[in-house]
N, C-alpha and C. Protein backbone atom coordinates (compact mmCIF):
# COMPACT_ATOMS: atom_id res chain seq x y z
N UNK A 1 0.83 -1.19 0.00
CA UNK A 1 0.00 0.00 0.00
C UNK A 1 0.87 1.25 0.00
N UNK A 2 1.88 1.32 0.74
CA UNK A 2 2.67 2.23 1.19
C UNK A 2 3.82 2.71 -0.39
N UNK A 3 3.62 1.41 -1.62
CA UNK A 3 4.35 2.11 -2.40
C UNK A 3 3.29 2.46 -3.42
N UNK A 4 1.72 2.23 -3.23
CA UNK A 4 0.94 2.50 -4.15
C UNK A 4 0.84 4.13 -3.68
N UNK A 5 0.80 4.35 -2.80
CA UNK A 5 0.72 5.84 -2.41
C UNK A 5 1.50 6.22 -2.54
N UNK A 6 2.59 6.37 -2.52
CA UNK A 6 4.40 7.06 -3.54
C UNK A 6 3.31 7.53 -4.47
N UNK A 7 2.49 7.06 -5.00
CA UNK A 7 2.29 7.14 -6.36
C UNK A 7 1.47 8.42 -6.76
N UNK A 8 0.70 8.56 -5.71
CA UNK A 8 -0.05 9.87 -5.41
C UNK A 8 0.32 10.83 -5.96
N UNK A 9 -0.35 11.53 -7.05
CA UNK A 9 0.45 13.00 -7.52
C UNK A 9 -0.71 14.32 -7.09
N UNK A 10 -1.82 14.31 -6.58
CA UNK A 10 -2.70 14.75 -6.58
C UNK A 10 -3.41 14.39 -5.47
N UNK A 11 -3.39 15.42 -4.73
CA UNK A 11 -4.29 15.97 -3.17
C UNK A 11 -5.47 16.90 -3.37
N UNK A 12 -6.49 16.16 -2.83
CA UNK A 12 -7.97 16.85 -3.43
C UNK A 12 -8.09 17.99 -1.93
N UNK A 13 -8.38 19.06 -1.22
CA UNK A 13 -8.97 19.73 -0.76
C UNK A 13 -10.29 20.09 -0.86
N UNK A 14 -10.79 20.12 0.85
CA UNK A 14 -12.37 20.22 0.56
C UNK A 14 -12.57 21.62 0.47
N UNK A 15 -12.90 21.65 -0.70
CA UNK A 15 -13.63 23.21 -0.54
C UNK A 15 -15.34 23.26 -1.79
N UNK A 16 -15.67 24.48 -1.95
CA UNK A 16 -16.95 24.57 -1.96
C UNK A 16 -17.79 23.31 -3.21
N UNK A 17 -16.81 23.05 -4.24
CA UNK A 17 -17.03 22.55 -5.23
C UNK A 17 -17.33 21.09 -4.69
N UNK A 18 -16.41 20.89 -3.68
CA UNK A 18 -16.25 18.77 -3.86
C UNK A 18 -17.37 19.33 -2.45
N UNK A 19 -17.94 20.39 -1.72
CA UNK A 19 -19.19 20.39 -0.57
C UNK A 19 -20.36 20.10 -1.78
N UNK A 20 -20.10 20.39 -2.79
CA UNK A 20 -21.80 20.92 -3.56
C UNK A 20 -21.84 19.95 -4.24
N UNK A 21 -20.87 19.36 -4.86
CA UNK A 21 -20.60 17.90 -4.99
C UNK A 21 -21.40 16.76 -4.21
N UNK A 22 -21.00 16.65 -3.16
CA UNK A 22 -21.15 15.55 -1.92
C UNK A 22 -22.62 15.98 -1.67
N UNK A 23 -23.17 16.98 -1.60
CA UNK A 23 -24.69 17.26 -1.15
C UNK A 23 -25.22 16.83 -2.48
N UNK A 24 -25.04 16.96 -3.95
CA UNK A 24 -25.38 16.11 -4.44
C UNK A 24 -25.90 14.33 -4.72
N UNK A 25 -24.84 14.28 -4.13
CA UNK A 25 -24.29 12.80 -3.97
C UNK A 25 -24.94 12.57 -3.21
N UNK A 26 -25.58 12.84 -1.89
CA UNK A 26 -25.95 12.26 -0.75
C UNK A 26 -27.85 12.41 -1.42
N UNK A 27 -28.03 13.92 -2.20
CA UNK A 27 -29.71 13.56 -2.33
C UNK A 27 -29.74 12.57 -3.11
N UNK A 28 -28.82 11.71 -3.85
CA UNK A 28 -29.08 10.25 -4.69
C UNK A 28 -29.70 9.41 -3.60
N UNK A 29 -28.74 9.83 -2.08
CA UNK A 29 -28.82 8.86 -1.36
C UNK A 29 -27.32 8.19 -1.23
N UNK A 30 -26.78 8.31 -1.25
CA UNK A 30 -25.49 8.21 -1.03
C UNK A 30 -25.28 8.65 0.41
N UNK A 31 -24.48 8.07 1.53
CA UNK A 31 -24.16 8.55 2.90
C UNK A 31 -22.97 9.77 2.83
N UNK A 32 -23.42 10.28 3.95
CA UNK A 32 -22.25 12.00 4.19
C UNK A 32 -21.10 11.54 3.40
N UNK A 33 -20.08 10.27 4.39
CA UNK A 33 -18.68 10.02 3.95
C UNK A 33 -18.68 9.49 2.29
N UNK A 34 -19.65 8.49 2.28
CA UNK A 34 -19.60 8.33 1.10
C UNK A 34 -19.49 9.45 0.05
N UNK A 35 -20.55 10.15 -0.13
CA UNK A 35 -20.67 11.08 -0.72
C UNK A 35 -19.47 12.16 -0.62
N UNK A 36 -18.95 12.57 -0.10
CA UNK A 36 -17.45 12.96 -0.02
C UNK A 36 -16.39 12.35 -0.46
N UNK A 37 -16.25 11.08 -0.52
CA UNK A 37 -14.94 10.22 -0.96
C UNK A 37 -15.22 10.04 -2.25
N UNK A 38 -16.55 10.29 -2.86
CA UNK A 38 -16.71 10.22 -4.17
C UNK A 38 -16.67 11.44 -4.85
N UNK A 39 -16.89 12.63 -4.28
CA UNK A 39 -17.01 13.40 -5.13
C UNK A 39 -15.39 14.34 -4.62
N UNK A 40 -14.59 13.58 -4.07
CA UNK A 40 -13.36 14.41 -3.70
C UNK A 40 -12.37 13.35 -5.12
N UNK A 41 -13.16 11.86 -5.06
CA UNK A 41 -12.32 11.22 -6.50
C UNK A 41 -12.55 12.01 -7.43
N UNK A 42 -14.00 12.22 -7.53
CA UNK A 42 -14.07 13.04 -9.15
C UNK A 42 -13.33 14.13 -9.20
N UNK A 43 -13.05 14.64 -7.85
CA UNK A 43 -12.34 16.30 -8.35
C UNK A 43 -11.20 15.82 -8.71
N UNK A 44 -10.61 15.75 -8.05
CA UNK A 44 -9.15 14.79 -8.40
C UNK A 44 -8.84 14.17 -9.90
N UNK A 45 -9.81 13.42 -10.20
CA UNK A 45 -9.83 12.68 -11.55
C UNK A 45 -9.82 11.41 -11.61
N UNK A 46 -9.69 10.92 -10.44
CA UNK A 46 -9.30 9.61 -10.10
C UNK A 46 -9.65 8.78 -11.18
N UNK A 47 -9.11 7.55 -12.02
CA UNK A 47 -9.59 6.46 -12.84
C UNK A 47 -10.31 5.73 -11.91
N UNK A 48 -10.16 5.70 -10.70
CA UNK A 48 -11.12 4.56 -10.02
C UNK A 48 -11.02 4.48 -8.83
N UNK A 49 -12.42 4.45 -7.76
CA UNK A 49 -12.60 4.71 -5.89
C UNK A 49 -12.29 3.05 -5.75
N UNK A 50 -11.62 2.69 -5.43
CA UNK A 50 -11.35 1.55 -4.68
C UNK A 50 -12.64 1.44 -3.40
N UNK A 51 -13.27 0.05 -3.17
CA UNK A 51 -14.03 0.12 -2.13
C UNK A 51 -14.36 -1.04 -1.58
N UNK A 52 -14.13 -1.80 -0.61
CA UNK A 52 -15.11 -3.30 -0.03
C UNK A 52 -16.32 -3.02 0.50
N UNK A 53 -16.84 -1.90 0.35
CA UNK A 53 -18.36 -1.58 0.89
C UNK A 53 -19.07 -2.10 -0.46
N UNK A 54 -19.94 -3.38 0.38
CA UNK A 54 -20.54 -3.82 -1.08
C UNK A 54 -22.30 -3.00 -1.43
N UNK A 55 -22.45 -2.07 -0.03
CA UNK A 55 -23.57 -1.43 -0.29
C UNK A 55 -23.61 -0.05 -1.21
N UNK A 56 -21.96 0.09 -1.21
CA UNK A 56 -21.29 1.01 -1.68
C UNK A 56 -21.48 1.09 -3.42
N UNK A 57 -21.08 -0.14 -3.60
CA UNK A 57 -20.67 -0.46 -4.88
C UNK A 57 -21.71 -0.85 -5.54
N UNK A 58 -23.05 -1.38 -5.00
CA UNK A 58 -24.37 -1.16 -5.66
C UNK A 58 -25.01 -0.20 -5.59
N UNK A 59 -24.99 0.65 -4.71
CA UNK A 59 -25.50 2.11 -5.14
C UNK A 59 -24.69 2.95 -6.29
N UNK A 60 -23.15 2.35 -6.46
CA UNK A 60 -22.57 3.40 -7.60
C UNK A 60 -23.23 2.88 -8.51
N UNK A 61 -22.93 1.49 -8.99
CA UNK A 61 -23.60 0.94 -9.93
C UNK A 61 -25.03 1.33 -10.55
N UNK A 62 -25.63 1.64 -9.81
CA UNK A 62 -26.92 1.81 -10.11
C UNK A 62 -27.06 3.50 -10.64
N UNK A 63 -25.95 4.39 -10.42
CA UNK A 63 -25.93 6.00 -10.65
C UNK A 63 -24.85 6.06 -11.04
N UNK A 64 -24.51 4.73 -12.32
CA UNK A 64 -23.31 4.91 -12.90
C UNK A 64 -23.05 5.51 -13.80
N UNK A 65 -24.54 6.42 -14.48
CA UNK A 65 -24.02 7.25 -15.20
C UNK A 65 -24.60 8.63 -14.68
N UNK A 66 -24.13 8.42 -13.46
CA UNK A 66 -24.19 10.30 -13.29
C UNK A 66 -23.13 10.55 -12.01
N UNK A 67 -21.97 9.45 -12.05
CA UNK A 67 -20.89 9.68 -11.20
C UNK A 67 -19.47 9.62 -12.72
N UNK A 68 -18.53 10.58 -11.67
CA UNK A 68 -17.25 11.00 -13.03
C UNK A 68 -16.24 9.80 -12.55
N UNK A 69 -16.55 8.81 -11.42
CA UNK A 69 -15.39 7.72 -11.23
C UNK A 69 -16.51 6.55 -11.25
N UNK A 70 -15.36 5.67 -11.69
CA UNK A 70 -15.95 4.09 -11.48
C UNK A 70 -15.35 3.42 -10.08
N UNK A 71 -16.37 3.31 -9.47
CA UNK A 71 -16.24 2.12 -8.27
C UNK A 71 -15.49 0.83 -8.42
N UNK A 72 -14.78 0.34 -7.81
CA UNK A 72 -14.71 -1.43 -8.07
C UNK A 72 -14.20 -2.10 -6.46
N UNK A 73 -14.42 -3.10 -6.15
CA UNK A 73 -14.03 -4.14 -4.80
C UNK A 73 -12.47 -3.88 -5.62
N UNK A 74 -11.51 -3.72 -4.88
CA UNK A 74 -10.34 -3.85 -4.76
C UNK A 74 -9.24 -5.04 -5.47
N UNK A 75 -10.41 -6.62 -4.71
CA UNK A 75 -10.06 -7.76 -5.71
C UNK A 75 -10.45 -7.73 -7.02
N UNK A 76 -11.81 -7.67 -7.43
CA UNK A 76 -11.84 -7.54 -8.91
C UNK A 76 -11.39 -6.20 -9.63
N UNK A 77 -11.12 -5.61 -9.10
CA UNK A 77 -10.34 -4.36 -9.87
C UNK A 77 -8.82 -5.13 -10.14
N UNK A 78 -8.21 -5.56 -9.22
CA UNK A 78 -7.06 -5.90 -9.64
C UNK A 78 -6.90 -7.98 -10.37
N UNK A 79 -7.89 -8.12 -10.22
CA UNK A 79 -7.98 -9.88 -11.18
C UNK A 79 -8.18 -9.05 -12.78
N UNK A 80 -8.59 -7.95 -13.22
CA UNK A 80 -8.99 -7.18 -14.27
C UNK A 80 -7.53 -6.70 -14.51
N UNK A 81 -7.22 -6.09 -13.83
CA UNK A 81 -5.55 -6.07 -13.99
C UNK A 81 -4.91 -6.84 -15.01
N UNK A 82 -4.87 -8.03 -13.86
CA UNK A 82 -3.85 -9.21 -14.14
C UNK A 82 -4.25 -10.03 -15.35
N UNK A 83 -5.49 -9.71 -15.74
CA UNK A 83 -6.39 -10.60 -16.59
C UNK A 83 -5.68 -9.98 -18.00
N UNK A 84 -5.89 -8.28 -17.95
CA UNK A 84 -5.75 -7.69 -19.38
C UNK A 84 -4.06 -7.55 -19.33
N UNK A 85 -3.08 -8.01 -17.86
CA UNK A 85 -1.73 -8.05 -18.47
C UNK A 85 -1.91 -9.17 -19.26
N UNK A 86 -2.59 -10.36 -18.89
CA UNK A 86 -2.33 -11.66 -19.59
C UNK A 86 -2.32 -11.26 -21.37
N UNK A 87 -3.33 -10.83 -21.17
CA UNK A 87 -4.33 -10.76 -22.44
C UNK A 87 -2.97 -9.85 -23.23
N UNK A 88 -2.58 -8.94 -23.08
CA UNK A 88 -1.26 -7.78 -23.19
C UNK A 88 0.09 -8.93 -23.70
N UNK A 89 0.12 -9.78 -23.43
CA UNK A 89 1.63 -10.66 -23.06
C UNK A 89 1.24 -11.70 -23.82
N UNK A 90 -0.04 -11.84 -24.23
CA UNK A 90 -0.38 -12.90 -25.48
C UNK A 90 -0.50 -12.32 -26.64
N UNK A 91 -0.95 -11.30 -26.51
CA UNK A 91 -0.49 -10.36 -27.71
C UNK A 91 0.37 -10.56 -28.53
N UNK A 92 1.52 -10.04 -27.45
CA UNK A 92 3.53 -10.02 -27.73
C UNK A 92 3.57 -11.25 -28.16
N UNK A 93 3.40 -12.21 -27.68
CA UNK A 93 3.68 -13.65 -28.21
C UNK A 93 3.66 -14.14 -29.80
């Protein structure tokens, strides 16, 4: 974890945009924190909120097209990984 965060180039600050954001987010129905950790990814740009909240990840799902990040469980985000290096390295072959 500690060298995935090295990796960090970009620190989101809360200010009025990722507040008006998150009050968005929450009238979906989305919870306070939730709604903050998502709309502090979108400011940011994030490619993707990492999450094991699986109540989490069916509510994105379901307002997946009116959020700017994609959700995923942590494991299948990274078996998707490893899947499309395969897929990448059969290519080369």
């Amino acid at each position: 974890i500690r060298d995935i965060l090295q990796t960090a180039s970009v620190f989101v600050t809360l200010d009025e945009d990722v507040d008006k954001r998150s009050q968005e987010l929450e009238d979906l129905g989305f919870g306070l924190y939730d709604s903050f950790h998502i709309a502090s990814a979108e400011r940011g740009k994030a490619d993707i909120l990492l999450t094991t909240d699986d109540r989490l990840l069916k509510k994105a799902n379901s307002y997946q097209d009116r959020l700017l990040v994609r959700l995923s469980n942590p494991v299948n985000w990274l078996m998707t990984i490893f899947q499309q290096e395969g897929e990448m390295s059969n290519d080369t072959n």
